[in-house]
Every structure is written in C-alpha cells, then in structure tokens.
PDB file of N, CA and C in Angstrom:
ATOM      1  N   UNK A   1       0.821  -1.178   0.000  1.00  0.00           N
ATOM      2  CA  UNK A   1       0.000   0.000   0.000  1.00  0.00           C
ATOM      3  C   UNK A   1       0.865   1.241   0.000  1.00  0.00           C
ATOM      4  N   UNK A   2       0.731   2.122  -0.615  1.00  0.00           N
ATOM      5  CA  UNK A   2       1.277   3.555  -1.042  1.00  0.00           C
ATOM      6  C   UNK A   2       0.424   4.646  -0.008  1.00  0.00           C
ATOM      7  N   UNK A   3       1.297   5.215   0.471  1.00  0.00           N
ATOM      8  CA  UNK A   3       0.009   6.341   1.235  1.00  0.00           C
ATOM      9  C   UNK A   3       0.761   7.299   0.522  1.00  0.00           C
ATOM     10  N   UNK A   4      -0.636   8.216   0.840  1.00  0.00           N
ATOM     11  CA  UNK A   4      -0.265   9.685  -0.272  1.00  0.00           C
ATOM     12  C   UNK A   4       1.000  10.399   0.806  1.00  0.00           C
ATOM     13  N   UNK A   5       1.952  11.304  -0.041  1.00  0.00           N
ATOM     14  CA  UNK A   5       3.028  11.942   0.777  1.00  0.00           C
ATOM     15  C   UNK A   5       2.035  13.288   0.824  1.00  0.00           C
ATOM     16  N   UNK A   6       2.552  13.995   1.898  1.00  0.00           N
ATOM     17  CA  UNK A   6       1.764  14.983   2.716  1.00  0.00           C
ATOM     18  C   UNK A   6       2.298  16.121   1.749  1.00  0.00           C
ATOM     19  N   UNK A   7       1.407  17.308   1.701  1.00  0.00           N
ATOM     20  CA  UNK A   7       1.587  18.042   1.061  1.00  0.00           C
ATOM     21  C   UNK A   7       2.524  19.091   1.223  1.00  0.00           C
ATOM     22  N   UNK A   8       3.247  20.034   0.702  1.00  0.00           N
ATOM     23  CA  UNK A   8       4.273  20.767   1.157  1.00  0.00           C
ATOM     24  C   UNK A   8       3.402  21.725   1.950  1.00  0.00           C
ATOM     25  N   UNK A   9       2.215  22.136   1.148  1.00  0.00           N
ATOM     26  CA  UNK A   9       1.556  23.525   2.346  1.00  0.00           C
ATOM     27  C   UNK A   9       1.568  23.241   3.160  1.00  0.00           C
ATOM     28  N   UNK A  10       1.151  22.086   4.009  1.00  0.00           N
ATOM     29  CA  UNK A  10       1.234  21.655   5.329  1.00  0.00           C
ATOM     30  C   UNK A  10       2.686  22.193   6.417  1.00  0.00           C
ATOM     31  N   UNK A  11       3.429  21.868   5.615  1.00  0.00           N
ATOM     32  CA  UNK A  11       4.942  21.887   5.865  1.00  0.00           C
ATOM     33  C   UNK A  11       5.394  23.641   6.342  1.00  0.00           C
ATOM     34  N   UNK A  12       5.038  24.223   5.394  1.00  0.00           N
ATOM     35  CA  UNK A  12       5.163  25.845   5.373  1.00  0.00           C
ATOM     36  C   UNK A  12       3.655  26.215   6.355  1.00  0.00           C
ATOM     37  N   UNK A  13       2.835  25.889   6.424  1.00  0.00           N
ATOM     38  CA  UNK A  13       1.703  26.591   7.711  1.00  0.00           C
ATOM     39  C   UNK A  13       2.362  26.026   8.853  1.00  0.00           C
ATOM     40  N   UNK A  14       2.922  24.787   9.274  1.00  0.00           N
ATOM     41  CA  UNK A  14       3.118  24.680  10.655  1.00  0.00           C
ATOM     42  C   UNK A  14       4.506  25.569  10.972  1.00  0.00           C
ATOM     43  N   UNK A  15       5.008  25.614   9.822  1.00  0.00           N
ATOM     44  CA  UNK A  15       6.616  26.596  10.262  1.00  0.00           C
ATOM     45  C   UNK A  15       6.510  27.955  10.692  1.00  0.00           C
ATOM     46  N   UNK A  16       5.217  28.944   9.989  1.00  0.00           N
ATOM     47  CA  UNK A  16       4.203  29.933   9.741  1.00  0.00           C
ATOM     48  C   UNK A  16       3.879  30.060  11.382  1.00  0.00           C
ATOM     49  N   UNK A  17       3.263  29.077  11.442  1.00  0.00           N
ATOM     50  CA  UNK A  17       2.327  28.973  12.897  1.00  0.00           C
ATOM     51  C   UNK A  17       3.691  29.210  13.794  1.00  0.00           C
ATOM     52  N   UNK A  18       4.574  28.249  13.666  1.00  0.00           N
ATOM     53  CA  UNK A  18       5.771  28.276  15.113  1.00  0.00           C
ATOM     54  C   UNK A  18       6.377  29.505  14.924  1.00  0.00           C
ATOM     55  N   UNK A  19       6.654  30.129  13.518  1.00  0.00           N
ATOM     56  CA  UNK A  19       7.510  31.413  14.150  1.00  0.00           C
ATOM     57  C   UNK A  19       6.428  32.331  14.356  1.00  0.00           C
ATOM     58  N   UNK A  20       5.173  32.710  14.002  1.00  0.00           N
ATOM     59  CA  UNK A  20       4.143  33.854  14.714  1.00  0.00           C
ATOM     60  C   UNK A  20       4.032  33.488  16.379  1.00  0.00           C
ATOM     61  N   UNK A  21       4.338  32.380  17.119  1.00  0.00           N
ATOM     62  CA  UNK A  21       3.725  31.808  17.939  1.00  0.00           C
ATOM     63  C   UNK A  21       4.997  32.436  19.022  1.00  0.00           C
ATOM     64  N   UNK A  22       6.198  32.217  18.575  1.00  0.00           N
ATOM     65  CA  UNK A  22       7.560  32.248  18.709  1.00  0.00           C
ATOM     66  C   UNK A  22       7.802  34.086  18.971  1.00  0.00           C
ATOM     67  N   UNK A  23       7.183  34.522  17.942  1.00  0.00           N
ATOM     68  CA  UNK A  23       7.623  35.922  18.159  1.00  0.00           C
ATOM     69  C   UNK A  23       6.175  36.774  19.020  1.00  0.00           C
ATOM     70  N   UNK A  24       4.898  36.067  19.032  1.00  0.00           N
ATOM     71  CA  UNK A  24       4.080  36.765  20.862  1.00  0.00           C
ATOM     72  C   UNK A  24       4.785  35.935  21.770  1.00  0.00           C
ATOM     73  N   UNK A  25       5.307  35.109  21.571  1.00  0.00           N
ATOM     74  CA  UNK A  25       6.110  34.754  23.256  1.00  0.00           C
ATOM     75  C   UNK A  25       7.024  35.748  23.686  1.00  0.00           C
ATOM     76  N   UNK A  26       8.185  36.132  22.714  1.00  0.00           N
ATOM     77  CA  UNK A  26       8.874  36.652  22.902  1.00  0.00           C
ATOM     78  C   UNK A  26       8.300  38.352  22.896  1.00  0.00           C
ATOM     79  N   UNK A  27       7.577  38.605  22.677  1.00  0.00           N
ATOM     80  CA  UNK A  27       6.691  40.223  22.464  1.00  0.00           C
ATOM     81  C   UNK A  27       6.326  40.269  23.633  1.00  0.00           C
ATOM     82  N   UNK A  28       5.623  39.110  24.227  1.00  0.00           N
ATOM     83  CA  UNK A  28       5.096  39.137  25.649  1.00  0.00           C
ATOM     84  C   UNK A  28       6.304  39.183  26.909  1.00  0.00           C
ATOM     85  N   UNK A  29       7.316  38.631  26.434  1.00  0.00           N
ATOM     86  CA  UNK A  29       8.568  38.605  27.464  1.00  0.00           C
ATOM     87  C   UNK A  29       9.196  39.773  27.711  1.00  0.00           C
ATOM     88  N   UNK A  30       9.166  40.070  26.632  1.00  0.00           N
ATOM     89  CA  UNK A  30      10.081  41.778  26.483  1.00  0.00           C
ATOM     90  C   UNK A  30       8.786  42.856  27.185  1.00  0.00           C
ATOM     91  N   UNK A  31       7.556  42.640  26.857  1.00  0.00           N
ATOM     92  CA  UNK A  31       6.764  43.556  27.818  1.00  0.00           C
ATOM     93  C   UNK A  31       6.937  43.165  29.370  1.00  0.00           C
ATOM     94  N   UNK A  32       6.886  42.164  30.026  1.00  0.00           N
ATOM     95  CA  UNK A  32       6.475  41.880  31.218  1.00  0.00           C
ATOM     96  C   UNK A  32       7.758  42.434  31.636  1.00  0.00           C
ATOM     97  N   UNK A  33       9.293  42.651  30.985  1.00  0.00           N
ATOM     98  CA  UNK A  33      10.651  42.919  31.545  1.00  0.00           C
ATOM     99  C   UNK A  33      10.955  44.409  31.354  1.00  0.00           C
ATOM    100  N   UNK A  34       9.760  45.430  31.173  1.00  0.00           N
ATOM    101  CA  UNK A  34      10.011  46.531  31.052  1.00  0.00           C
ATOM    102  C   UNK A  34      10.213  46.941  32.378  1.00  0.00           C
ATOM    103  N   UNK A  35      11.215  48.572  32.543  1.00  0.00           N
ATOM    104  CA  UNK A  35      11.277  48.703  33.663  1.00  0.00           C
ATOM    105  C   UNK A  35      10.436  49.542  34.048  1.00  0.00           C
ATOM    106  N   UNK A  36       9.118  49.984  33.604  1.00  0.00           N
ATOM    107  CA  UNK A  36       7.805  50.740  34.445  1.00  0.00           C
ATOM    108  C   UNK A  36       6.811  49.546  34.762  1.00  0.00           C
ATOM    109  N   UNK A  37       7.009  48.264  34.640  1.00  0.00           N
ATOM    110  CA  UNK A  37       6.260  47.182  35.318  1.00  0.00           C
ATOM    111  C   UNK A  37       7.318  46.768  36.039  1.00  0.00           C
ATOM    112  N   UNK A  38       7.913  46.987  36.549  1.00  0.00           N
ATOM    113  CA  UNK A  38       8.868  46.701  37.950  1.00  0.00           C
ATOM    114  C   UNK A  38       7.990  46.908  39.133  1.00  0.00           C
ATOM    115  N   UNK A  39       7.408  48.130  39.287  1.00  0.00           N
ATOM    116  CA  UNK A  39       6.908  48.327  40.452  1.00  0.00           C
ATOM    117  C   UNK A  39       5.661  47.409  40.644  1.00  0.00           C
ATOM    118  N   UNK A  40       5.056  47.251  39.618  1.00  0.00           N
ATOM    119  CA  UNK A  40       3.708  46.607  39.794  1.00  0.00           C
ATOM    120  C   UNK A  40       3.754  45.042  40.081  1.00  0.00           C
ATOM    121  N   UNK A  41       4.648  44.394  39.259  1.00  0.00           N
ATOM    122  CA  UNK A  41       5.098  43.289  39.472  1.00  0.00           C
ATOM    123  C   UNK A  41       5.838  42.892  41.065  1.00  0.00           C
ATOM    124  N   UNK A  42       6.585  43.959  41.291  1.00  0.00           N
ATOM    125  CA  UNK A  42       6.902  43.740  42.821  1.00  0.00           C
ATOM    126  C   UNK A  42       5.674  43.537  43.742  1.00  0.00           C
ATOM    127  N   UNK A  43       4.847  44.495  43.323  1.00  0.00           N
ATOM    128  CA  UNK A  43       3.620  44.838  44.090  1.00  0.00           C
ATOM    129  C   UNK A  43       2.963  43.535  44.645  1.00  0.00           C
ATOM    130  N   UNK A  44       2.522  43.015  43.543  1.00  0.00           N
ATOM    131  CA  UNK A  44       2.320  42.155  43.604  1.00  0.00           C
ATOM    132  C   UNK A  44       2.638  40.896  43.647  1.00  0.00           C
ATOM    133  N   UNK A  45       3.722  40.586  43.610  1.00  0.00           N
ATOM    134  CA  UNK A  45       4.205  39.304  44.224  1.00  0.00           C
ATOM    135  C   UNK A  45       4.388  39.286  45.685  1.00  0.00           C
ATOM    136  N   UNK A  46       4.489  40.626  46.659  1.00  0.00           N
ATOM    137  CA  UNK A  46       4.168  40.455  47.897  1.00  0.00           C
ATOM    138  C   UNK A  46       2.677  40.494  48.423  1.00  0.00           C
ATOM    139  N   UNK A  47       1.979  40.062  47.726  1.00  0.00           N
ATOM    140  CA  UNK A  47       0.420  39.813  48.296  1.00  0.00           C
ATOM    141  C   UNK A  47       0.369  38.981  48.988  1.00  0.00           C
ATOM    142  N   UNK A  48       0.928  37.674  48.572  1.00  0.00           N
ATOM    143  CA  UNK A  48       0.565  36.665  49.178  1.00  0.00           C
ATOM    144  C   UNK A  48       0.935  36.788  50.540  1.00  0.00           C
ATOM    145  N   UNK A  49       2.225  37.599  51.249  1.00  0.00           N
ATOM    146  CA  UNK A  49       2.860  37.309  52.521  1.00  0.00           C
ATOM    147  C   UNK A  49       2.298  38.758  53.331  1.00  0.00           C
ATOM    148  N   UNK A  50       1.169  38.967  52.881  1.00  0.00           N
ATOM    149  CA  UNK A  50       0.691  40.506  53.710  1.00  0.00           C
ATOM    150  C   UNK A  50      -0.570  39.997  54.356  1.00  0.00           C
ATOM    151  N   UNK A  51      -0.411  40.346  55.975  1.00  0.00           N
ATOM    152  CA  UNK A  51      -0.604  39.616  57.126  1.00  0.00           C
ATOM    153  C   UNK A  51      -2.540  40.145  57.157  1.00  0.00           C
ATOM    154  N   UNK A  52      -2.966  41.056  57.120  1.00  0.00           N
ATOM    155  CA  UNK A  52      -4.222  41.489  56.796  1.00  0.00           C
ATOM    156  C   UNK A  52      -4.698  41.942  55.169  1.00  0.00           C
ATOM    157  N   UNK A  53      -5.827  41.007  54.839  1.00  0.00           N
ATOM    158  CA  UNK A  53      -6.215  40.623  53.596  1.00  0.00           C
ATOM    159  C   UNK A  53      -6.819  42.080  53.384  1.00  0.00           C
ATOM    160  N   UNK A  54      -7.348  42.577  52.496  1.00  0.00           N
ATOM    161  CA  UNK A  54      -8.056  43.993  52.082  1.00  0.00           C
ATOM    162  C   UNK A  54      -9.315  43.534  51.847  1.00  0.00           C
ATOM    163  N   UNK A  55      -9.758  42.149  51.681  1.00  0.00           N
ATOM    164  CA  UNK A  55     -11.345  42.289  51.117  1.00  0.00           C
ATOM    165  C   UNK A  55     -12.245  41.495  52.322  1.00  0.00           C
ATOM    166  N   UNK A  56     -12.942  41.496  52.660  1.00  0.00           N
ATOM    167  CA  UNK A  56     -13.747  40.445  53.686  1.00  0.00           C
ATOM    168  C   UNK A  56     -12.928  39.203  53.849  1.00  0.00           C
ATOM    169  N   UNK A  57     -12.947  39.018  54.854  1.00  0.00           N
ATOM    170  CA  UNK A  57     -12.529  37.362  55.358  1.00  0.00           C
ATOM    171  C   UNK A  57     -13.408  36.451  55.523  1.00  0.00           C
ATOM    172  N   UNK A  58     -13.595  35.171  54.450  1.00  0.00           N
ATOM    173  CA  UNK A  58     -14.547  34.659  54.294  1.00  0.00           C
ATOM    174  C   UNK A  58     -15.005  33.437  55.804  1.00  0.00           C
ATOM    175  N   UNK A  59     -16.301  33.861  56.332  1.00  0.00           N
ATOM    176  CA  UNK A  59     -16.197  32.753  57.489  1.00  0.00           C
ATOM    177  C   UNK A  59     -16.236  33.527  58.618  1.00  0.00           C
ATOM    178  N   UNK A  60     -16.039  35.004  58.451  1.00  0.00           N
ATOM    179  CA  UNK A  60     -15.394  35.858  59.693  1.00  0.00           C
ATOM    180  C   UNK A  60     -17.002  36.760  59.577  1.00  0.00           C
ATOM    181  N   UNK A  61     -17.999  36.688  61.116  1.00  0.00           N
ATOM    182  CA  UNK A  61     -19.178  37.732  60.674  1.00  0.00           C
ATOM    183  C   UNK A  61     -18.833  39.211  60.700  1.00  0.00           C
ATOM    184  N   UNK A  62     -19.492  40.264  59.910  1.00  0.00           N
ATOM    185  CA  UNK A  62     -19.202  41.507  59.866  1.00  0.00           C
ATOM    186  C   UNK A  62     -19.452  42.045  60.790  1.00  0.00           C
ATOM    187  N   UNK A  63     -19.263  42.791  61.546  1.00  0.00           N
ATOM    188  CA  UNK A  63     -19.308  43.946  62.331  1.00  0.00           C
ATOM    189  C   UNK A  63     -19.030  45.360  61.952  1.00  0.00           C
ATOM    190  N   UNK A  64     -19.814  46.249  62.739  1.00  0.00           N
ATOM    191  CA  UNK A  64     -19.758  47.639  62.627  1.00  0.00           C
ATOM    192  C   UNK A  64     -18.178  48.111  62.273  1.00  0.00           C
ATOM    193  N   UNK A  65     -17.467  47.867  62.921  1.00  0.00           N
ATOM    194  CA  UNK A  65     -15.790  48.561  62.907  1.00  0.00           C
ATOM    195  C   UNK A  65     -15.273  48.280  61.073  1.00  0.00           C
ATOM    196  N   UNK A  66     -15.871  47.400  60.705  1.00  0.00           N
ATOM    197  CA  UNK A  66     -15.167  46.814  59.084  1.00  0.00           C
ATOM    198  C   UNK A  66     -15.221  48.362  58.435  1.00  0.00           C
ATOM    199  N   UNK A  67     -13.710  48.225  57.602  1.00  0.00           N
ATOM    200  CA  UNK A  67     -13.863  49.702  56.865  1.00  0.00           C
ATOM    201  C   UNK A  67     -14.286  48.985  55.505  1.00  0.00           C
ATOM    202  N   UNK A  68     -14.919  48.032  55.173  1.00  0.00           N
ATOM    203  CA  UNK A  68     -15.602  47.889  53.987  1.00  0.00           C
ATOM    204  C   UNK A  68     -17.387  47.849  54.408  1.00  0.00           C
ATOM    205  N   UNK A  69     -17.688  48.480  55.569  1.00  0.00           N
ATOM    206  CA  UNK A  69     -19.189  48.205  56.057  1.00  0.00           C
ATOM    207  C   UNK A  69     -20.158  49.142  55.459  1.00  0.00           C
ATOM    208  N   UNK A  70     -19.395  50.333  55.451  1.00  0.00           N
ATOM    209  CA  UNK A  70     -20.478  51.374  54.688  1.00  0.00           C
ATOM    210  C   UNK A  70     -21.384  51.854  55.401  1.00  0.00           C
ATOM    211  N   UNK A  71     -21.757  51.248  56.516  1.00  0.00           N
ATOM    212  CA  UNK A  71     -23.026  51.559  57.642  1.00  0.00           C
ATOM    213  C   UNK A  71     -24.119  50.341  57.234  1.00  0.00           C
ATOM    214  N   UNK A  72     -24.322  49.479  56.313  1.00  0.00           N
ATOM    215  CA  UNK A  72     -25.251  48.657  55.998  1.00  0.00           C
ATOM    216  C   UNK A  72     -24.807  47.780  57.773  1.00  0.00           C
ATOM    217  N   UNK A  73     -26.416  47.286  57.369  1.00  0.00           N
ATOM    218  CA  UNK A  73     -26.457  46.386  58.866  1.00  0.00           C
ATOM    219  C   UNK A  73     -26.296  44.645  57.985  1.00  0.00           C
ATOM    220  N   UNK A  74     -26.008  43.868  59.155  1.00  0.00           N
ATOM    221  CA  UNK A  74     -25.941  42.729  58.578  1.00  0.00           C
ATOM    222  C   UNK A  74     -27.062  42.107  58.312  1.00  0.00           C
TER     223      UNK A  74
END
C-alpha cells in the first residue's frame, strides 16, 4: 500500500504557525521585563505574605468597625 506523501503547504503553515507563535512569546517577554512594570510586578508578588487581607474574610461575621461596612447592617 502507497500512502499519499503529505503536502508541502502543510509543511510551510506549521513553520508559519511556530515562528508567529515564537515571536508573541517573545513580544510578551520583552513587555512583562520593562522597567515601568517593575513596580507593579513587585507589588504584587508580595500579596501573598501581607498579614491582613483587604477584602472580607470569608467565614469571619461583619461587624460595625469593618472599613468595607459602609453603615449597611448585617
């Protein structure tokens, strides 16, 4: 049995595909390493180790003192 040989377009779209694919990786790398996302990126990678959360604590009931209360009652 003979199978058909694959076509060359095939050959040239997947090469097509890897270098467009190749150059937003690298578009995306060179943005995230700018130095005016320094600060933000710092910013945020210390979230995780900051000892009081900013949004409700889930499990915890509200009380009057919360500075996210607004005056609503529970």
């Amino acid at each position: 049995m003979n199978q058909p040989m694959m076509s060359p377009f095939w050959g040239h779209l997947t090469g097509v595909v890897t270098v467009v694919l190749m150059l937003i990786f690298l578009g995306i790398w060179i943005w995230a390493w700018r130095k005016r996302h320094r600060s933000t990126f710092k910013r945020m990678s210390e979230l995780p180790m900051e000892d009081k959360p900013e949004g409700p604590v889930p499990g915890k009931p509200r009380t009057g003192a919360d500075k996210n209360d607004k005056g609503r009652q529970p």
